[in-house]
Protein backbone atom coordinates (compact mmCIF):
# COMPACT_ATOMS: atom_id res chain seq x y z
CA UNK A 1 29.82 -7.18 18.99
CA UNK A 2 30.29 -10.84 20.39
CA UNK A 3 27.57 -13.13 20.00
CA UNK A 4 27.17 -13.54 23.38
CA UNK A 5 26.07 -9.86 23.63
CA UNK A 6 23.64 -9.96 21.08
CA UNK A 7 21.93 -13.25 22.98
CA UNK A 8 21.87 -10.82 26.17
CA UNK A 9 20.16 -7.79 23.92
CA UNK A 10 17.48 -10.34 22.13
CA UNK A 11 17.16 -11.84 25.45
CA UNK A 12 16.43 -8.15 26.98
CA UNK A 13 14.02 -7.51 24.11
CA UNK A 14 11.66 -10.47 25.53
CA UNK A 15 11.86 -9.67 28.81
CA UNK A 16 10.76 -5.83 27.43
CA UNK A 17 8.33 -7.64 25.80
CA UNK A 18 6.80 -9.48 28.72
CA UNK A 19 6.68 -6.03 30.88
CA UNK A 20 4.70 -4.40 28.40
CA UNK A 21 2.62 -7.36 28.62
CA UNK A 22 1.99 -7.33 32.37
CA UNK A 23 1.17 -3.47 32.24
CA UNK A 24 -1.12 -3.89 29.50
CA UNK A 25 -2.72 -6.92 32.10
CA UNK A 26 -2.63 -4.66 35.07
CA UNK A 27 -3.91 -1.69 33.19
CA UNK A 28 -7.39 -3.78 32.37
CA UNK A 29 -7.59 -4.88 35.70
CA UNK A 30 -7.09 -1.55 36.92
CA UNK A 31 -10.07 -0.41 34.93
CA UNK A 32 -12.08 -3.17 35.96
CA UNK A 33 -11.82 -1.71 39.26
CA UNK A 34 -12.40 1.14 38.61
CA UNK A 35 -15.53 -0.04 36.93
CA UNK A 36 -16.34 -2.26 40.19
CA UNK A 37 -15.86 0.68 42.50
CA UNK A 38 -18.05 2.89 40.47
CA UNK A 39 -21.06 0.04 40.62
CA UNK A 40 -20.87 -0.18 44.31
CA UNK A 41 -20.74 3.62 44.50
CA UNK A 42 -24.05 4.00 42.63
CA UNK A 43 -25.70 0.69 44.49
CA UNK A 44 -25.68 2.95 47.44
CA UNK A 45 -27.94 5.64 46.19
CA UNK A 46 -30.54 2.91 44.49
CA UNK A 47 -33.63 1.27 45.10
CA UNK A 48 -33.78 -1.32 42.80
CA UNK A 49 -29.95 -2.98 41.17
CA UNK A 50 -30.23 -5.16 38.56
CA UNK A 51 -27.05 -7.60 36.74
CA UNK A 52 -26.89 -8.01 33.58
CA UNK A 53 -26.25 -11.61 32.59
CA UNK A 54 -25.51 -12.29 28.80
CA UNK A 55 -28.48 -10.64 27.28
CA UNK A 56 -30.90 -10.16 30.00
CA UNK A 57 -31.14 -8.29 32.72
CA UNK A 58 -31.99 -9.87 36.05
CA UNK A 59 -33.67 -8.11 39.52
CA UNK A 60 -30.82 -8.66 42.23
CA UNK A 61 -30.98 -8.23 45.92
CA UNK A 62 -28.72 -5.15 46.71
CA UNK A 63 -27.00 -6.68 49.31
CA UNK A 64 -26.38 -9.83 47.16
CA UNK A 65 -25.38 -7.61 44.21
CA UNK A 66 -22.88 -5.87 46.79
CA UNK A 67 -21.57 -8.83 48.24
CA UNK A 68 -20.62 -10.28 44.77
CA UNK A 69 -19.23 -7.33 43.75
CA UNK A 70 -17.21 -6.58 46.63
CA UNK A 71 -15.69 -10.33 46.05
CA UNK A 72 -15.12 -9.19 42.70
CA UNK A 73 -13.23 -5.95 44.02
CA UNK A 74 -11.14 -8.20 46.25
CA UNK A 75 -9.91 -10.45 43.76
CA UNK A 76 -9.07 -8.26 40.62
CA UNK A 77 -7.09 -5.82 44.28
CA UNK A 78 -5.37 -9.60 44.52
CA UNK A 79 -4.65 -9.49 40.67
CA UNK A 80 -3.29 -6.51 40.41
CA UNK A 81 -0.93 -6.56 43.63
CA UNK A 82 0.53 -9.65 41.94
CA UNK A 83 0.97 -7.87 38.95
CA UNK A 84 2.82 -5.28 40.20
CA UNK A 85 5.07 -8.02 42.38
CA UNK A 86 5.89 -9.39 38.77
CA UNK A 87 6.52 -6.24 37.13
CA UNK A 88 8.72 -4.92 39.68
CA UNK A 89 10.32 -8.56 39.40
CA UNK A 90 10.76 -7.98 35.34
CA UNK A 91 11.89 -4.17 35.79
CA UNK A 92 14.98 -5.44 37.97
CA UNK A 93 16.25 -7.93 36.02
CA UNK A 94 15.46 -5.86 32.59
CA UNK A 95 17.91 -3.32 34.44
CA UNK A 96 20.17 -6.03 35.71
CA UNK A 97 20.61 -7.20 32.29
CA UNK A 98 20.95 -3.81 30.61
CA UNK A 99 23.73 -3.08 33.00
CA UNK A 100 25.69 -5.93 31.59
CA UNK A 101 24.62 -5.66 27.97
CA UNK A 102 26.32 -1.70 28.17
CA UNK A 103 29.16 -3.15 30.03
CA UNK A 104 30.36 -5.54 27.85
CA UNK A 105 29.75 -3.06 24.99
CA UNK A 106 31.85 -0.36 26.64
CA UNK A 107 34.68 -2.69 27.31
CA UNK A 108 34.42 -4.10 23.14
CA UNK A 109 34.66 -0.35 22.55
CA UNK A 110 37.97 0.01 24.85
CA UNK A 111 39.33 -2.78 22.93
């Protein structure tokens, strides 16, 4: 195999590297969401809501408590659209290079 294949396979190991990375990232803020979405769900049905800060718990306004979550909720949406931009982004040019990598290998092996 030429070197300049095996430069294309380490290089295709990072970049393999890095999307396993970025779904590990989106999967956390995915379940931050889903943790977000579930506090907003049960806000509705109480009468007091209270935030836990560090090691206390603090009385909150709902509508402040809903407000700040709902912020939350739009940012970590935000976070993991971008996420998905980049891992699309990774998953093309993983393929892109994988495409040449077997290439070049096929035509070594015609040789």
């Amino acid at each position: 195999m030429q070197k300049e294949t095996e430069k294309k396979i380490a290089q295709l190991q990072l970049i393999e590297q890095n999307l396993q990375n970025t779904l590990l990232q989106k999967q956390r803020f995915q379940s931050e969401l889903f943790e977000i979405e579930n506090a907003l769900k049960e806000i509705e049905n109480a009468e007091e809501v209270y935030k836990i800060v560090g090691n206390i718990m603090l009385s909150k306004k709902k509508e402040d408590l809903k407000k700040e979550l709902a912020s939350k909720k739009g940012i970590t949406d935000i976070r993991i659209k971008n996420l998905e931009k980049e891992e699309s982004k990774i998953r093309e040019k993983a393929n892109a290079l994988q495409k040449e990598v077997i290439g070049e290998i096929e035509e070594n092996d015609r040789r």
